[in-house]
C-alpha atoms as a PDB file:
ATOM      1  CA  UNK A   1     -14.701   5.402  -7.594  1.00  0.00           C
ATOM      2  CA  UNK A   2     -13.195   2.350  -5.447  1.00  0.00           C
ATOM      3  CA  UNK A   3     -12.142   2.103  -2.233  1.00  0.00           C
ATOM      4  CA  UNK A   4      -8.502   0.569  -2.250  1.00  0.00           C
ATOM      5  CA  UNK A   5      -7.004  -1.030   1.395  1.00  0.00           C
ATOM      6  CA  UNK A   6      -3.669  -3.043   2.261  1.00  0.00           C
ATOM      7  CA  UNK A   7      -4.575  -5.813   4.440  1.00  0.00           C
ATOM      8  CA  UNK A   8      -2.437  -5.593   7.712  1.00  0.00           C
ATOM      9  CA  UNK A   9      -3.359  -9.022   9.176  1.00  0.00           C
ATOM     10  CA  UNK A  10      -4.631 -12.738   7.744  1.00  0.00           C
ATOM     11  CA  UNK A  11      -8.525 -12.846   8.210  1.00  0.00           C
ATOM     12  CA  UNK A  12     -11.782 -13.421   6.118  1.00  0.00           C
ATOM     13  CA  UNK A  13     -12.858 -11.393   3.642  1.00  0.00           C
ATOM     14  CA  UNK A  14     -16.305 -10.421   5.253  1.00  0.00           C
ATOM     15  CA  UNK A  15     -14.727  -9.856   8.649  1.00  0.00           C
ATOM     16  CA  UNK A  16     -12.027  -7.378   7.341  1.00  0.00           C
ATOM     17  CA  UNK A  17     -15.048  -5.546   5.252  1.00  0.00           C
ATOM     18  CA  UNK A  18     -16.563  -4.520   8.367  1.00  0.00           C
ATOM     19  CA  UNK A  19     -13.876  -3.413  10.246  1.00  0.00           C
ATOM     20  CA  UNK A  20     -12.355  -1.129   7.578  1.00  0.00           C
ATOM     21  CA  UNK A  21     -15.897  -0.028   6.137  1.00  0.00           C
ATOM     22  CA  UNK A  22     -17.260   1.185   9.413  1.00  0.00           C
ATOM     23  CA  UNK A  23     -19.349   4.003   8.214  1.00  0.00           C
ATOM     24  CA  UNK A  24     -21.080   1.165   6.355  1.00  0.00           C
ATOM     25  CA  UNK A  25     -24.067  -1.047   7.112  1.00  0.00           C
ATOM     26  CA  UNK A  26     -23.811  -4.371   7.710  1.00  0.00           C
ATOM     27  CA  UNK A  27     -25.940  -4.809   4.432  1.00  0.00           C
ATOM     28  CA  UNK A  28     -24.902  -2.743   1.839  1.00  0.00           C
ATOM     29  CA  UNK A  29     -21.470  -4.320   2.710  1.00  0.00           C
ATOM     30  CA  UNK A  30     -23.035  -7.684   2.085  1.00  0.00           C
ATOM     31  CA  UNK A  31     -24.855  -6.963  -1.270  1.00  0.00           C
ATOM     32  CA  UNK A  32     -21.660  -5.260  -2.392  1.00  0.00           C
ATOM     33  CA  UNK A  33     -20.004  -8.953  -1.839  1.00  0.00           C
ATOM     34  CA  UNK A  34     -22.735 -10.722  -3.634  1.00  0.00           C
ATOM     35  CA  UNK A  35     -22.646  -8.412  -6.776  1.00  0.00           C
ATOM     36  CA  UNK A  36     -19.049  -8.816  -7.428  1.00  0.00           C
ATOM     37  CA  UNK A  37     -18.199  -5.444  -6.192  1.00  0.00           C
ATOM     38  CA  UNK A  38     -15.307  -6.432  -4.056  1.00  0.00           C
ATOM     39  CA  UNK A  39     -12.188  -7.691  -5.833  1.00  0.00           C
ATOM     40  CA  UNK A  40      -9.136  -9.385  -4.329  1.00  0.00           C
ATOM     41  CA  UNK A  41      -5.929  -8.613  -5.908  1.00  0.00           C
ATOM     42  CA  UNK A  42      -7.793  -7.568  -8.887  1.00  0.00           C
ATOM     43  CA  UNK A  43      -9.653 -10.935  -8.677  1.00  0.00           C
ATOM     44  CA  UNK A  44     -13.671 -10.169  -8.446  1.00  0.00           C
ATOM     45  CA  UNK A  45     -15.257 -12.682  -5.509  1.00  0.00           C
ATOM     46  CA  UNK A  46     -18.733 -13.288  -3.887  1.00  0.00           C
ATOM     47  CA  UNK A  47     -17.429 -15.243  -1.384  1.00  0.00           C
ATOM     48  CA  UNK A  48     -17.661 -14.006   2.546  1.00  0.00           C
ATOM     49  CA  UNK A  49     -15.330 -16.900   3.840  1.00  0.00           C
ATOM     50  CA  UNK A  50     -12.564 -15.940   1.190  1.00  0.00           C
ATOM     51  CA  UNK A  51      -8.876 -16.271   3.154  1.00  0.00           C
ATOM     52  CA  UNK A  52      -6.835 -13.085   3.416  1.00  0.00           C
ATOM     53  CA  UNK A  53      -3.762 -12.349   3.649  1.00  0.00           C
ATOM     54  CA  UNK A  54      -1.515  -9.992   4.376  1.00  0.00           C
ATOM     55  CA  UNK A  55      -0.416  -7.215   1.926  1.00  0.00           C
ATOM     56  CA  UNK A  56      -3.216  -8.418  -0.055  1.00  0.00           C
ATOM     57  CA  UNK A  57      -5.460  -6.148  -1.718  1.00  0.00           C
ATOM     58  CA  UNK A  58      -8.673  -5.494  -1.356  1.00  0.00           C
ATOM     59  CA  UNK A  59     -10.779  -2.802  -3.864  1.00  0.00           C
ATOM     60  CA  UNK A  60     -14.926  -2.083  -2.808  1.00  0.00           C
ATOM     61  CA  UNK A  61     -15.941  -0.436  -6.114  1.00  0.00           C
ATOM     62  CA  UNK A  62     -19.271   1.867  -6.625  1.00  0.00           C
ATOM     63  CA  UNK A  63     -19.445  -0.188 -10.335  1.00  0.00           C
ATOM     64  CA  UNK A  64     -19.563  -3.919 -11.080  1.00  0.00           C
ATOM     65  CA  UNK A  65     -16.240  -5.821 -12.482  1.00  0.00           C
ATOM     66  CA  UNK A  66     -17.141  -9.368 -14.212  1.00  0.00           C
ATOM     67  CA  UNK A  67     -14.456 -10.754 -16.428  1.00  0.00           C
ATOM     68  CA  UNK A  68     -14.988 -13.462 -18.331  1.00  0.00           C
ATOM     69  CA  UNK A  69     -11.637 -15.440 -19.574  1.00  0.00           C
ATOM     70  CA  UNK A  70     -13.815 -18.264 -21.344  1.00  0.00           C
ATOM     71  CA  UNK A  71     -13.066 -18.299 -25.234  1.00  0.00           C
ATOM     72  CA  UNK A  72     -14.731 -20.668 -27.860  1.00  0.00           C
ATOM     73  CA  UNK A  73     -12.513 -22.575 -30.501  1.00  0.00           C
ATOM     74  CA  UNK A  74     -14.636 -19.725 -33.044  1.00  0.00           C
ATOM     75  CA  UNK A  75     -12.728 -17.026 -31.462  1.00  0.00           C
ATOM     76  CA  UNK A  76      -9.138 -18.335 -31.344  1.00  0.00           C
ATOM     77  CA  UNK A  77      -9.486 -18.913 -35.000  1.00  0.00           C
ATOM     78  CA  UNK A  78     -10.899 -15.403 -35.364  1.00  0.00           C
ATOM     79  CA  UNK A  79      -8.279 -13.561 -33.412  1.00  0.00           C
ATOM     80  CA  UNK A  80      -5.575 -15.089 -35.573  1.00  0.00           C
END
């Protein structure tokens, strides 16, 4: 299950992790960056700088989101 918050003020991604997760440690926070476990308006990131905003939104899942939006000629042709 995911965690699911509104962000109330512009900041970095890491910084607003750690105030909102506070019953979290400092490095299961960080390795849930790094595997693509955080996602930023349904956008997966690894990065700890990444600007937000607010009313952004910001999802900490327990299960890894990849997507992968790269298609070969091969399967344009195929989906036809």
């Amino acid at each position: 299950m995911a965690e699911k918050f509104e962000v109330k003020k512009d900041s970095t991604l890491l910084v607003f992790l750690f105030e909102v997760l506070k019953g979290w440690s400092n490095k299961k926070i960080k390795e849930r960056l790094k595997e693509s476990y955080v996602l930023v308006n349904g956008i997966s990131t690894t990065k700890h700088n990444f600007p937000i905003y607010i009313h952004d939104s910001v999802e900490v899942g327990t299960t890894k989101r990849v997507y992968n939006y790269t298609l070969s000629f091969r399967d344009t042709i195929r989906n036809r």
